[in-house]
Protein backbone atom coordinates (compact mmCIF):
# COMPACT_ATOMS: atom_id res chain seq x y z
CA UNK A 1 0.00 0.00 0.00
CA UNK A 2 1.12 3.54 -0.50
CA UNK A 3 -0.08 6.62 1.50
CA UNK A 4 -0.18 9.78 -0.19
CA UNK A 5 1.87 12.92 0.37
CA UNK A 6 0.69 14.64 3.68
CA UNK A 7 0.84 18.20 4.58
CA UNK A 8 4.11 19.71 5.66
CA UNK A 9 4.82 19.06 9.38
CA UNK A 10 7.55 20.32 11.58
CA UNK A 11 6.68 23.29 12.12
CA UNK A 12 8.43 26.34 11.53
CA UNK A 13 7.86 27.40 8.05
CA UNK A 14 10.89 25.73 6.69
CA UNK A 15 11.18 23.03 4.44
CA UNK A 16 9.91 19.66 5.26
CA UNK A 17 11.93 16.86 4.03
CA UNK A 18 10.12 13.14 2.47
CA UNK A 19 11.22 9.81 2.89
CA UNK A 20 10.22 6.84 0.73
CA UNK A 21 10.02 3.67 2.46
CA UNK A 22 9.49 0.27 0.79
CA UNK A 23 9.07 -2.65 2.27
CA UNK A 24 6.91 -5.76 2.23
CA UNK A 25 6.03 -6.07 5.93
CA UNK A 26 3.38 -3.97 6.34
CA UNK A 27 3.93 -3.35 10.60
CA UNK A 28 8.02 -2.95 10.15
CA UNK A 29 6.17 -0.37 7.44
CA UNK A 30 4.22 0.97 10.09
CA UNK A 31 6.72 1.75 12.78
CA UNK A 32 9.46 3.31 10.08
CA UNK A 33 6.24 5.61 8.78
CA UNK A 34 5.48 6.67 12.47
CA UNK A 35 9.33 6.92 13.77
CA UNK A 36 9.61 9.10 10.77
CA UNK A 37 6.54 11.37 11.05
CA UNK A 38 7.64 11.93 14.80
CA UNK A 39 10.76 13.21 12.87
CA UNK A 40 8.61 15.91 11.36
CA UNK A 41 9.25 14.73 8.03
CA UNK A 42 6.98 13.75 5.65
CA UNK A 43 6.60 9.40 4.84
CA UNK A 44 5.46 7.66 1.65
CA UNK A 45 5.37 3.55 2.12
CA UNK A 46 5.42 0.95 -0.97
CA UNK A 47 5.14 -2.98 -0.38
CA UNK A 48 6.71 -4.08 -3.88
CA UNK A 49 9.39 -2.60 -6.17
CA UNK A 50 6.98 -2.02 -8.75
CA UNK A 51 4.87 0.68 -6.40
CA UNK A 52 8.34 2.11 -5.30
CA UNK A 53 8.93 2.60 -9.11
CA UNK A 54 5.82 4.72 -9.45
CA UNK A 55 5.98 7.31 -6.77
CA UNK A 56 9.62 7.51 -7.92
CA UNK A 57 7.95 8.26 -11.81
CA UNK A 58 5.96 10.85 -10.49
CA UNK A 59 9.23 12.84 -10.17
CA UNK A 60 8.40 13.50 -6.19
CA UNK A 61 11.61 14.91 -4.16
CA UNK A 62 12.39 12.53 -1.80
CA UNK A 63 15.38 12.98 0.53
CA UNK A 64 16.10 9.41 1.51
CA UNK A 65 14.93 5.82 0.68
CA UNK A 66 14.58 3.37 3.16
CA UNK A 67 14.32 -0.04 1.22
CA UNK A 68 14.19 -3.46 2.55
CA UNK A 69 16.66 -6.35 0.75
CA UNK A 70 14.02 -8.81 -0.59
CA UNK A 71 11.04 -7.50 -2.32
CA UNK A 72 7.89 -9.85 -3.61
CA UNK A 73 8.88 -8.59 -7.18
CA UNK A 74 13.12 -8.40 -6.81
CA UNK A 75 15.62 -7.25 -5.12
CA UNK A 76 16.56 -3.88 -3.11
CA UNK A 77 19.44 -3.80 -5.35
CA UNK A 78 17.59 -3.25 -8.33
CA UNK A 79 16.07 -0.31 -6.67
CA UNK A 80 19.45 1.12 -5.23
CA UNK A 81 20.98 0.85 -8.97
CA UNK A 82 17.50 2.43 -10.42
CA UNK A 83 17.63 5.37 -7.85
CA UNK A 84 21.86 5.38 -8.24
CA UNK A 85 21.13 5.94 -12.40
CA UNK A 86 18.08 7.91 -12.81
CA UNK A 87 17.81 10.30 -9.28
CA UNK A 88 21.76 10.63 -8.45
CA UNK A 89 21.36 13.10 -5.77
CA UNK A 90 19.26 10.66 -3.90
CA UNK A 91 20.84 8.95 -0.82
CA UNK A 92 19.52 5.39 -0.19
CA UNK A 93 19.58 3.37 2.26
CA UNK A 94 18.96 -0.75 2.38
CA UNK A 95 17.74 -2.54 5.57
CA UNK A 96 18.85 -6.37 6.03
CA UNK A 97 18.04 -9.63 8.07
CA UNK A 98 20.23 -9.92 10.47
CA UNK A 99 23.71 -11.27 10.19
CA UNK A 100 23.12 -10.72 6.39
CA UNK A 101 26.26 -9.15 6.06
CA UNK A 102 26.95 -10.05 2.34
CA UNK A 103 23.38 -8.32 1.35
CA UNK A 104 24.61 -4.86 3.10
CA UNK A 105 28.22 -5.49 1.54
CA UNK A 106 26.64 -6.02 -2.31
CA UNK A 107 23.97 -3.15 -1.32
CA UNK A 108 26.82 -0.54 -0.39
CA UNK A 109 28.96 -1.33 -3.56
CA UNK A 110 25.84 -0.54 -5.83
CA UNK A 111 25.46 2.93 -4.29
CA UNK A 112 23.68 2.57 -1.08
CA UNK A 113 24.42 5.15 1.80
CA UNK A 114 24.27 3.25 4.47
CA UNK A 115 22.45 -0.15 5.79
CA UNK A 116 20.09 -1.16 9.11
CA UNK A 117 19.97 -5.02 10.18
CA UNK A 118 16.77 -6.11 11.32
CA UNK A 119 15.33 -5.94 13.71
CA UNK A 120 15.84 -2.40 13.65
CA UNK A 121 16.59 -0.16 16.22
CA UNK A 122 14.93 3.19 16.44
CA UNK A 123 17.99 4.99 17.79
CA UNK A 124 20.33 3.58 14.71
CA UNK A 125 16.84 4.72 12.50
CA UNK A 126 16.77 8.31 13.60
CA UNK A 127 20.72 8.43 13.34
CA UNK A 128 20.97 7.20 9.69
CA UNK A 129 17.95 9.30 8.70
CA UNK A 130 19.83 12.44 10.20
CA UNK A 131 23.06 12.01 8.76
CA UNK A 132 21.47 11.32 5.11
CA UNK A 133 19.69 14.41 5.41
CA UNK A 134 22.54 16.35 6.60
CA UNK A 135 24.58 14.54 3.48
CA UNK A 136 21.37 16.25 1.31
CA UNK A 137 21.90 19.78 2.97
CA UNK A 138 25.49 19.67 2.60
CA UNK A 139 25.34 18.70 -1.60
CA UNK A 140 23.26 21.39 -1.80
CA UNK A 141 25.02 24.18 -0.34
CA UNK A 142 27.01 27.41 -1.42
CA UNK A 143 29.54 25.59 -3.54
CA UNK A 144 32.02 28.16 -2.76
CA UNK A 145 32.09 27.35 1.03
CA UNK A 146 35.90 26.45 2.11
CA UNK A 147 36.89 23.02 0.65
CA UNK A 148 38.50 20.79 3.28
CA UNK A 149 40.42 18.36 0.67
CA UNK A 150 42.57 21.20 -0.43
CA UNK A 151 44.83 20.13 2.51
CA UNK A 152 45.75 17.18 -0.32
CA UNK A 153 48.08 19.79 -2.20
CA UNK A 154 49.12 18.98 -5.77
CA UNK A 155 48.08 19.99 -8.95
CA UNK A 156 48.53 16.84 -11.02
CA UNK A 157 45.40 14.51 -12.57
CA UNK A 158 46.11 12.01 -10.11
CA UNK A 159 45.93 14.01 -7.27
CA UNK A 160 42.56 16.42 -8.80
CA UNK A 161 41.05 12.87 -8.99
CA UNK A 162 41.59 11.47 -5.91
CA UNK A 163 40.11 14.50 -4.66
CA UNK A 164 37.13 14.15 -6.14
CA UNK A 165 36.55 10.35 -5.27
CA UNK A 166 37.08 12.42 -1.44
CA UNK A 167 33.96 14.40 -1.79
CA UNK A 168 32.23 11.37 -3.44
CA UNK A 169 33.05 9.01 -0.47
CA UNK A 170 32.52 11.35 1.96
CA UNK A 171 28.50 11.80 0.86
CA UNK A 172 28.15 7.67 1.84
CA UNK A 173 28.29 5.59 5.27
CA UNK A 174 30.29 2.22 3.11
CA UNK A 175 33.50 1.26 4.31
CA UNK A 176 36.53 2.43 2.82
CA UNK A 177 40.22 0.93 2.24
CA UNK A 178 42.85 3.54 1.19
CA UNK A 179 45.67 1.65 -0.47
CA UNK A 180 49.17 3.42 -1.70
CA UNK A 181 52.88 3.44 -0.11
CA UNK A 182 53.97 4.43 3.42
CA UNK A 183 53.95 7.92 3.33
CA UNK A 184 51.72 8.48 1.02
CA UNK A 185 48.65 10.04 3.23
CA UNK A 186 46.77 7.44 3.85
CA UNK A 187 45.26 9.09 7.74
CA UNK A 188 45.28 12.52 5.82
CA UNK A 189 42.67 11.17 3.46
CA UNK A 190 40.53 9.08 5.55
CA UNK A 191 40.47 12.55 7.83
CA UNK A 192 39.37 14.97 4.53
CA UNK A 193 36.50 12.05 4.13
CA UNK A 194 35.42 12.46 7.66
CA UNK A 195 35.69 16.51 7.18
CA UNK A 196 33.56 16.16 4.38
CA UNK A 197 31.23 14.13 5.77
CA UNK A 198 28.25 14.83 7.74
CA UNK A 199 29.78 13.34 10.57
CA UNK A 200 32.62 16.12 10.67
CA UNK A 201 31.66 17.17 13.97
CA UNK A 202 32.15 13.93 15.54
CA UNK A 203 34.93 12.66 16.73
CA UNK A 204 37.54 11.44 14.23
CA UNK A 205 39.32 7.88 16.15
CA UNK A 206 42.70 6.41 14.65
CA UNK A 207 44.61 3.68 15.71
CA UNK A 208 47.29 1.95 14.35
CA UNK A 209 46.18 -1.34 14.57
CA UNK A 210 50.03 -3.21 14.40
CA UNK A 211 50.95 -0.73 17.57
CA UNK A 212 48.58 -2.36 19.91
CA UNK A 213 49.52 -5.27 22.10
CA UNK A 214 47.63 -8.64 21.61
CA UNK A 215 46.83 -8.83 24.99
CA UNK A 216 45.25 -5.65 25.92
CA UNK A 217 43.49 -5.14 22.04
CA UNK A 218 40.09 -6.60 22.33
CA UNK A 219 39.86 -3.71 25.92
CA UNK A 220 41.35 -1.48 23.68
CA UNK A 221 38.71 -1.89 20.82
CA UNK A 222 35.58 -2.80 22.75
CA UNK A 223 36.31 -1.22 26.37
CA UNK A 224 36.16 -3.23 29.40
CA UNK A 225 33.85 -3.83 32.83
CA UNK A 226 35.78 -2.59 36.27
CA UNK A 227 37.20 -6.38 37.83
CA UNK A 228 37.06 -7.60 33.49
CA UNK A 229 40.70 -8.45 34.36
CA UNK A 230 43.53 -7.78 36.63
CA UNK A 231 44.20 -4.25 36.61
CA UNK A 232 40.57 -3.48 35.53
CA UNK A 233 39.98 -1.10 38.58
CA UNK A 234 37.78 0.98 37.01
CA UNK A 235 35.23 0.77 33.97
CA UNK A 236 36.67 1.99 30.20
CA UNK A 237 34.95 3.08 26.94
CA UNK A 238 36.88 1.63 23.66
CA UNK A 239 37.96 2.55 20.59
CA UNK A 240 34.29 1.78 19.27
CA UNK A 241 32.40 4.20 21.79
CA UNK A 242 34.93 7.21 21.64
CA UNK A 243 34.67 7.35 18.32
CA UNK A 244 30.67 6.87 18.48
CA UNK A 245 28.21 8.89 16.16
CA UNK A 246 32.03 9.53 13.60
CA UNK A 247 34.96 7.92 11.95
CA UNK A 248 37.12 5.19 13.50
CA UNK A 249 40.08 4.76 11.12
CA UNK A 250 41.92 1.54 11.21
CA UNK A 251 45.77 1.80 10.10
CA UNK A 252 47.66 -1.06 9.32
CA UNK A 253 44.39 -3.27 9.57
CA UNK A 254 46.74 -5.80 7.76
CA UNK A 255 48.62 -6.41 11.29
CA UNK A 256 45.21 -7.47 13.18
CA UNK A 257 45.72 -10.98 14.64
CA UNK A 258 43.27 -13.65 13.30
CA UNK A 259 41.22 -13.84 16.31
CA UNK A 260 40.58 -10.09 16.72
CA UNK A 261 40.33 -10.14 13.04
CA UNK A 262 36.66 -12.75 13.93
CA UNK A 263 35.23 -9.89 16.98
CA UNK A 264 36.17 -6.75 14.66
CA UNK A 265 34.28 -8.18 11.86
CA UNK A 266 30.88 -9.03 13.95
CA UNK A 267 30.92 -5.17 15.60
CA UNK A 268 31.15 -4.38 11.88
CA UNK A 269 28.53 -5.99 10.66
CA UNK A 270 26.35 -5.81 13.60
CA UNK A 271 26.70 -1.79 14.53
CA UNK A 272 27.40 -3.57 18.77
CA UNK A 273 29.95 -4.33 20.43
CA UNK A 274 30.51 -6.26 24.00
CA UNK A 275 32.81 -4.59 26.58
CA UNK A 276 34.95 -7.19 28.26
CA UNK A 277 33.48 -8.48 31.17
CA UNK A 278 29.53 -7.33 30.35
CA UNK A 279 26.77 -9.71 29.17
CA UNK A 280 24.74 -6.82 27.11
CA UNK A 281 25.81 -5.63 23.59
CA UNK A 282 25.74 -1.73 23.25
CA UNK A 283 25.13 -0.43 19.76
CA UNK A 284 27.72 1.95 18.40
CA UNK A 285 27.24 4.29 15.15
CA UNK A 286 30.47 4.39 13.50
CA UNK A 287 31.33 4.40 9.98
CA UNK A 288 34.86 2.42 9.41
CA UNK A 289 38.10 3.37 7.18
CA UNK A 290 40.63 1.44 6.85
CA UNK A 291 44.46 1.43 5.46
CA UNK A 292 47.36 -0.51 5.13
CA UNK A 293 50.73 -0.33 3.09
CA UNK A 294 50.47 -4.00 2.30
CA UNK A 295 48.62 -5.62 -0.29
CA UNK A 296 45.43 -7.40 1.76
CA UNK A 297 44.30 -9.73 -1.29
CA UNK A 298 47.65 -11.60 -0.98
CA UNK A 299 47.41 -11.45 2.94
CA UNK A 300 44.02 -13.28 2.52
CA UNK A 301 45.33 -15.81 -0.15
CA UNK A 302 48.49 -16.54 2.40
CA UNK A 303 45.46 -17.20 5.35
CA UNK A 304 46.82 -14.44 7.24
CA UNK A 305 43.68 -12.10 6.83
CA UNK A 306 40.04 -13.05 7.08
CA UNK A 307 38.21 -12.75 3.45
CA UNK A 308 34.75 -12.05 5.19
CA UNK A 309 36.77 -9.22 7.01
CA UNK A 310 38.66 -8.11 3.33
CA UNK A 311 35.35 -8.11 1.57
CA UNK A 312 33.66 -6.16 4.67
CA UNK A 313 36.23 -3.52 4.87
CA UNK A 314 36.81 -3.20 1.44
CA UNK A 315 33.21 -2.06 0.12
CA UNK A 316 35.01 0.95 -1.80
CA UNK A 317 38.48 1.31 -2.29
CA UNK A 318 40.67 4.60 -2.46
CA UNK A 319 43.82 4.28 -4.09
CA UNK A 320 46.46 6.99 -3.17
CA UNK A 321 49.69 7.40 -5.71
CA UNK A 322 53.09 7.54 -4.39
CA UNK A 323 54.67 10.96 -5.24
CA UNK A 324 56.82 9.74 -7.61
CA UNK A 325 53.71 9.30 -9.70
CA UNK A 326 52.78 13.09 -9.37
CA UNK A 327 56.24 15.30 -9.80
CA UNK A 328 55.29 18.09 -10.70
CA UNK A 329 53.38 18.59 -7.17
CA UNK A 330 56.81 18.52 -5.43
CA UNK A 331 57.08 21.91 -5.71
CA UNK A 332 53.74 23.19 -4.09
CA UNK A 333 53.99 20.22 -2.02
CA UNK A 334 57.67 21.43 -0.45
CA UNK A 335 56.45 25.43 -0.19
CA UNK A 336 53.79 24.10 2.12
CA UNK A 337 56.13 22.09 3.75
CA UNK A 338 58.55 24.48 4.30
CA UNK A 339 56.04 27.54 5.13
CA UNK A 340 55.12 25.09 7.88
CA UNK A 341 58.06 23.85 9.31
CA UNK A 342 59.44 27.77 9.17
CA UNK A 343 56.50 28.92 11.13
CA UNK A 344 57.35 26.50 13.82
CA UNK A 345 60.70 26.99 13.97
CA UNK A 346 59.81 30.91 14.50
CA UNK A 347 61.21 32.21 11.18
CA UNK A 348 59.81 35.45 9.64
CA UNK A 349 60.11 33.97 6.01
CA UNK A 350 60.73 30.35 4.76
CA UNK A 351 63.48 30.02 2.26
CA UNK A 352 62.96 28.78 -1.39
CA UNK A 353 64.19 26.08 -3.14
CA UNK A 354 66.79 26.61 -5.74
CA UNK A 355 65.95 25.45 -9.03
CA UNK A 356 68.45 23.28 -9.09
CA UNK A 357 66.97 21.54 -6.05
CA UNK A 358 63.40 21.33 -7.27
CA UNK A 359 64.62 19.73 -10.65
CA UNK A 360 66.67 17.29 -8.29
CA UNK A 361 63.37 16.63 -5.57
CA UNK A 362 61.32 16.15 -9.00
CA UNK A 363 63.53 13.25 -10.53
CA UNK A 364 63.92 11.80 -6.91
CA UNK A 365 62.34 8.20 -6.55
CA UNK A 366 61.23 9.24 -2.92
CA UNK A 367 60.81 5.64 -1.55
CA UNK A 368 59.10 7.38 1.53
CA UNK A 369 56.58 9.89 -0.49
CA UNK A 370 55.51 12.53 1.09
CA UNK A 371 56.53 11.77 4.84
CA UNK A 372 60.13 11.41 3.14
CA UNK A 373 59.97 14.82 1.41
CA UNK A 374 58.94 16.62 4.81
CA UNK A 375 62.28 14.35 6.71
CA UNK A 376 64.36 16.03 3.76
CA UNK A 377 63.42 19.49 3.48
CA UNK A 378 63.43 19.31 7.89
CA UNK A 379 67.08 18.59 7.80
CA UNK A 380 67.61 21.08 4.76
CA UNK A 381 66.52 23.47 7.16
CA UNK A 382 68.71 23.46 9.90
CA UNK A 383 71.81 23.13 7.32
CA UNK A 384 71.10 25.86 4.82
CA UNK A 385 71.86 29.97 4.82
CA UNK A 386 68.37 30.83 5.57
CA UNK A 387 67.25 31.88 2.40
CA UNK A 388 67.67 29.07 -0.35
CA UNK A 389 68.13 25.61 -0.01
CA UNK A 390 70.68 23.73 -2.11
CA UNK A 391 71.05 20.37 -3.52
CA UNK A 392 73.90 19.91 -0.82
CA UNK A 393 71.78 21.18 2.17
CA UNK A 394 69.14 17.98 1.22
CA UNK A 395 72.04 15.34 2.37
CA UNK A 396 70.55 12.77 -0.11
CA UNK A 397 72.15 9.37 -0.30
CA UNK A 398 71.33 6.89 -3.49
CA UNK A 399 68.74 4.43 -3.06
CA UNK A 400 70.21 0.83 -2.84
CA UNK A 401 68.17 0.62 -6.49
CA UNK A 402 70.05 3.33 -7.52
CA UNK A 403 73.24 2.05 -6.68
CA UNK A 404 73.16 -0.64 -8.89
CA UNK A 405 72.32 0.71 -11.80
CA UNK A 406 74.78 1.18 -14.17
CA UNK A 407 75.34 4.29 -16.17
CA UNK A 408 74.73 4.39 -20.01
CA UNK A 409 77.26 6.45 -20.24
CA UNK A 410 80.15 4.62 -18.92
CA UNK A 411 79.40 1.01 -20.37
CA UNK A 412 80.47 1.58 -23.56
CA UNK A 413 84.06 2.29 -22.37
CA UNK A 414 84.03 -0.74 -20.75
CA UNK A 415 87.43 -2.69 -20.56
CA UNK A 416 86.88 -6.39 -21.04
CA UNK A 417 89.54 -8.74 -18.97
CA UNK A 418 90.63 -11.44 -20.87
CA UNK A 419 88.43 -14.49 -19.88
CA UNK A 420 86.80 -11.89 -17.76
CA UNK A 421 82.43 -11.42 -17.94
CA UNK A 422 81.41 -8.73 -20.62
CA UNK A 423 79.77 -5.48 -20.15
CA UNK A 424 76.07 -7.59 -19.98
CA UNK A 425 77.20 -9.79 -17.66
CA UNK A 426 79.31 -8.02 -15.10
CA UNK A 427 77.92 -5.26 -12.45
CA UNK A 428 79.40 -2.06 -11.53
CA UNK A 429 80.95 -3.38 -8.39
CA UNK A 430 82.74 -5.93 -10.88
CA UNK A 431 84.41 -2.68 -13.06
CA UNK A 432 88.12 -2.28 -12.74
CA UNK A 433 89.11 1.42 -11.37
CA UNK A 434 90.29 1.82 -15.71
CA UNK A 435 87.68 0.29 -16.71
CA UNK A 436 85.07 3.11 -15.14
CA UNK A 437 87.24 6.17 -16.94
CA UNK A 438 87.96 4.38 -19.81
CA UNK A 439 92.24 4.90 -19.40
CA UNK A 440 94.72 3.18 -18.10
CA UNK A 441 96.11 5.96 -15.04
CA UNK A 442 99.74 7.03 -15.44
CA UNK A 443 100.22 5.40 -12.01
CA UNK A 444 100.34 2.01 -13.53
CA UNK A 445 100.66 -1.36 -12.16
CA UNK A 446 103.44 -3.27 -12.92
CA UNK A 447 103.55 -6.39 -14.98
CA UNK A 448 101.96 -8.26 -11.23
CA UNK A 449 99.50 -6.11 -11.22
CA UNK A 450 100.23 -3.83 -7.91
CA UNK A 451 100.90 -0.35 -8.40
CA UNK A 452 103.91 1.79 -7.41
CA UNK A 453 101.64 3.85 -4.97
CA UNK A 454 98.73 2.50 -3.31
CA UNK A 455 97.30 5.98 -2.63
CA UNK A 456 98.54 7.70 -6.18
CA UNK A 457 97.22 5.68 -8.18
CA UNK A 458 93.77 5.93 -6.17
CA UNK A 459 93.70 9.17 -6.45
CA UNK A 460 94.25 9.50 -9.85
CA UNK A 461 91.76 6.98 -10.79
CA UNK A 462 89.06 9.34 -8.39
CA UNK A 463 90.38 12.21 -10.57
CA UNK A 464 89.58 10.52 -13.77
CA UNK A 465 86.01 9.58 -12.83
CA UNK A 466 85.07 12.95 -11.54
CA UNK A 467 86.31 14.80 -14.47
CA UNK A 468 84.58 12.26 -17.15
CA UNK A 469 81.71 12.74 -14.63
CA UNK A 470 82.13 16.22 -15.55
CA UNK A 471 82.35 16.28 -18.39
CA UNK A 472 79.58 13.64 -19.38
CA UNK A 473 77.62 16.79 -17.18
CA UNK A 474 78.58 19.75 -18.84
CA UNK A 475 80.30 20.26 -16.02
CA UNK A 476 77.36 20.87 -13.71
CA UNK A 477 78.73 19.66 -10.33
CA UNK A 478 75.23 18.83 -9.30
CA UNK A 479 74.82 16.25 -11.59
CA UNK A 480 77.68 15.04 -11.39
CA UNK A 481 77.66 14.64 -7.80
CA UNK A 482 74.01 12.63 -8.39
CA UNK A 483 75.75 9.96 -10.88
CA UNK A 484 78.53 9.46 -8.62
CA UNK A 485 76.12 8.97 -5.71
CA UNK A 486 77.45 11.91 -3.50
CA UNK A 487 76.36 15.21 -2.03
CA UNK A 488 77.31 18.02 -3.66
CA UNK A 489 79.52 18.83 -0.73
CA UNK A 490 81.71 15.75 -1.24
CA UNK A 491 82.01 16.67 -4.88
CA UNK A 492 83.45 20.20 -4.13
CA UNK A 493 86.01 18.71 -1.52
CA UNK A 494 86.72 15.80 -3.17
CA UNK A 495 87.73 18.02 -6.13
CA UNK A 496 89.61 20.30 -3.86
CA UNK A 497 91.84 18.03 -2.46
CA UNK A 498 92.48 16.27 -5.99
CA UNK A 499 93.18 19.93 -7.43
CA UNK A 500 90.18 20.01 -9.78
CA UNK A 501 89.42 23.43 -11.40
């Protein structure tokens, strides 16, 4: 049955929002239609899909849809993909039999908002309802109002478009997994997706999930009774109740053991959780992000994660790029660094890069992403004049990677031993001192192979690599000092003492 459209109430003058429930049970029907109507909002009810389908032809605004998972005529999914497609603005939410987890998990990944398990709980009713009105108020507002994910600074496609999946994530209650590289910002997104949200004024919980000892993590999660344990003197909320009503973030999730991996994913799925040491569950309104640096499909493949607990988590997924993948945001990234780190530090102005050192941060590999660049241009700080920074004042050592790879340049001078591995097959830690300048040093050996002068002929042989280094450069000591895999502050003394103009 359907009831029509009723007059405005709530008072006030203001606008009165309407909900569209559907579902087959006609008294679960009747306690959503007078929970809501206590609201002040305005309620229309349909029993099948098809009915649902017609109030949503007649073009009415509604501001939510509560829909139930199995429908005489289909599924709720067919509804969430219909409203998803044809009335995008529309936030809907899916309600579930209990400890149908999958149902909520395929419901979420076709567009849903949020879910309710049955039996339903008034309090968990009037708190979806709320936040997927405030999601409504918040689409529609003054698009110019301050834009929280500009804290992710970069300029690049990658970065404008993980931006944008921000502001779409942050408009549902599903679960989210950022993915990407230590150092790469995984708590600074899943925070922008809470500030976004409508949940922005509730607390914001992370943890770092591998930090936590075994022992103590289920008290630590789920709170604990006074006498729970020894040492339980008094009563303690958890991880689950602080971060009540907003965002608990889970980093690392990858280092959960298996048996705290089983509890996590029941207060998941069931929206309660069980302090130690109490026989009543108490529900909890949270909406879960996770993160981890590791790849969780393998972990699950290698028995080491849960896949219930990997499908549960990972209802959407937000995949972060290491900043190798974005160069050209180095260089707003490192002002804001270093505008930062000056202020703190007390200085009037920050000092600039050099040119030099922004073409050097851009072709960087940065193993450690952005945490890395912030270590680096730290350190730069204390050691430079106070008004640039230099390639030297970075204190950059080669990547192990780096190391071993040999340079274009110098293989083709390559001196082959006799017997001796060819250029192919040997490694640079396998070239003879000659063999890397290409020339045999005036120091040399004698028929046995030892030279005159131990430290001469060294020497020498250092002299001839810098200057081919040089001159392979265009004699731009920076460079030079980057194949050679030293600072530009070794360079100039190593030239100094070898008398190198």
């Amino acid at each position: 049955m359907t009831t029509e459209p009723s007059a405005a109430r709530g008072g006030g003058g203001g606008r009165t929002h309407r909900i569209l429930v559907v579902d087959d049970e006609a008294d679960l029907r009747e306690l959503l239609d007078l929970t809501l109507v206590a609201m002040g909002l305005d309620v229309d009810t349909a029993a099948t899909l098809e009915e649902a389908r017609r109030l949503l032809a007649r073009s009415r605004d509604y501001a939510l849809c509560l829909t139930d998972m199995r429908l005489p005529d289909g599924e709720g999914t067919e509804l969430v993909a219909a409203i998803a497609r044809d009335h995008p603005g529309m936030p809907v939410a899916v309600i579930t039999a209990y400890g149908s987890a999958d149902n909520a998990v395929a419901a979420l990944k076709a567009g849903a908002f949020d879910y309710l398990a049955k039996p339903v709980a008034l309090d968990a009713l009037r708190s979806l309802v709320r936040g997927a009105l405030q999601a409504r108020d918040i689409d529609e507002r003054d698009a110019s109002a301050d834009d929280p994910t500009a804290a992710l600074i970069g300029g690049s496609p990658v970065i404008v478009a993980v931006r944008e999946q921000i502001r779409r994530l942050a408009r549902s209650m599903a679960p989210v997994a950022i993915t990407g590289e230590s150092g790469s910002g995984k708590e600074l997104a899943a925070r922008l997706i809470h500030a976004c949200s409508t949940r922005a004024a509730r607390p914001f919980v992370a943890v770092n999930c591998g930090a936590i000892p075994e022992t103590l993590m289920e008290s630590e999660f789920f709170g604990h009774r006074r006498g729970a344990f020894s040492g339980a003197d008094q009563e303690r909320e958890g991880l689950f109740q602080a971060a009540h009503g907003g965002t608990l973030f889970l980093d690392e999730v990858a280092d959960l053991p298996l048996n705290m991996q089983v509890k996590l994913l029941r207060a998941i799925q069931e929206k309660r959780v069980r302090k130690l040491g109490s026989n009543a569950e108490d529900p909890v309104d949270v909406r879960i992000i996770s993160a981890t640096h590791q790849d969780l499909a393998r972990s699950v493949a290698a028995g080491r994660f849960r896949q219930d607990l990997y499908y549960r988590l990972n209802v959407i997924e937000l995949a972060l790029p290491s900043l190798r993948e974005r160069p050209d945001d180095v260089a707003p990234l490192g002002e804001a660094i270093l505008g930062r780190l000056a202020a703190r530090a007390g200085l009037r102005e920050p000092p600039r890069m050099s040119s030099v050192t922004l073409r050097y941060l851009r072709s960087y590999a940065f193993p450690g992403n952005v945490r890395e660049l912030e270590n680096l241009l730290e350190r730069a700080l204390a050691y430079c004049n106070g008004e640039v920074i230099n390639v030297e004042d970075l204190g950059l050592r080669p990547s192990p990677a780096e190391l071993l790879e040999p340079a274009d340049e110098f293989e083709a001078h390559e001196v082959v031993d006799a017997g001796g591995p060819g250029p192919a097959e040997r490694g640079p830690s396998q070239l003879s001192p000659a063999a890397a300048v290409g020339a045999v040093s005036p120091e040399a050996p004698d028929d046995a192979g030892v030279p005159e002068s131990l430290p001469a002929f060294l020497d020498q042989v250092e002299r001839d690599v810098i200057q081919r280094a040089l001159a392979l450069t265009g004699n731009n000591r920076t460079a030079a000092a980057r194949r050679l895999g030293i600072t530009f502050r070794a360079l100039r003394h190593r030239m100094q003492r070898l008398g190198i103009a």
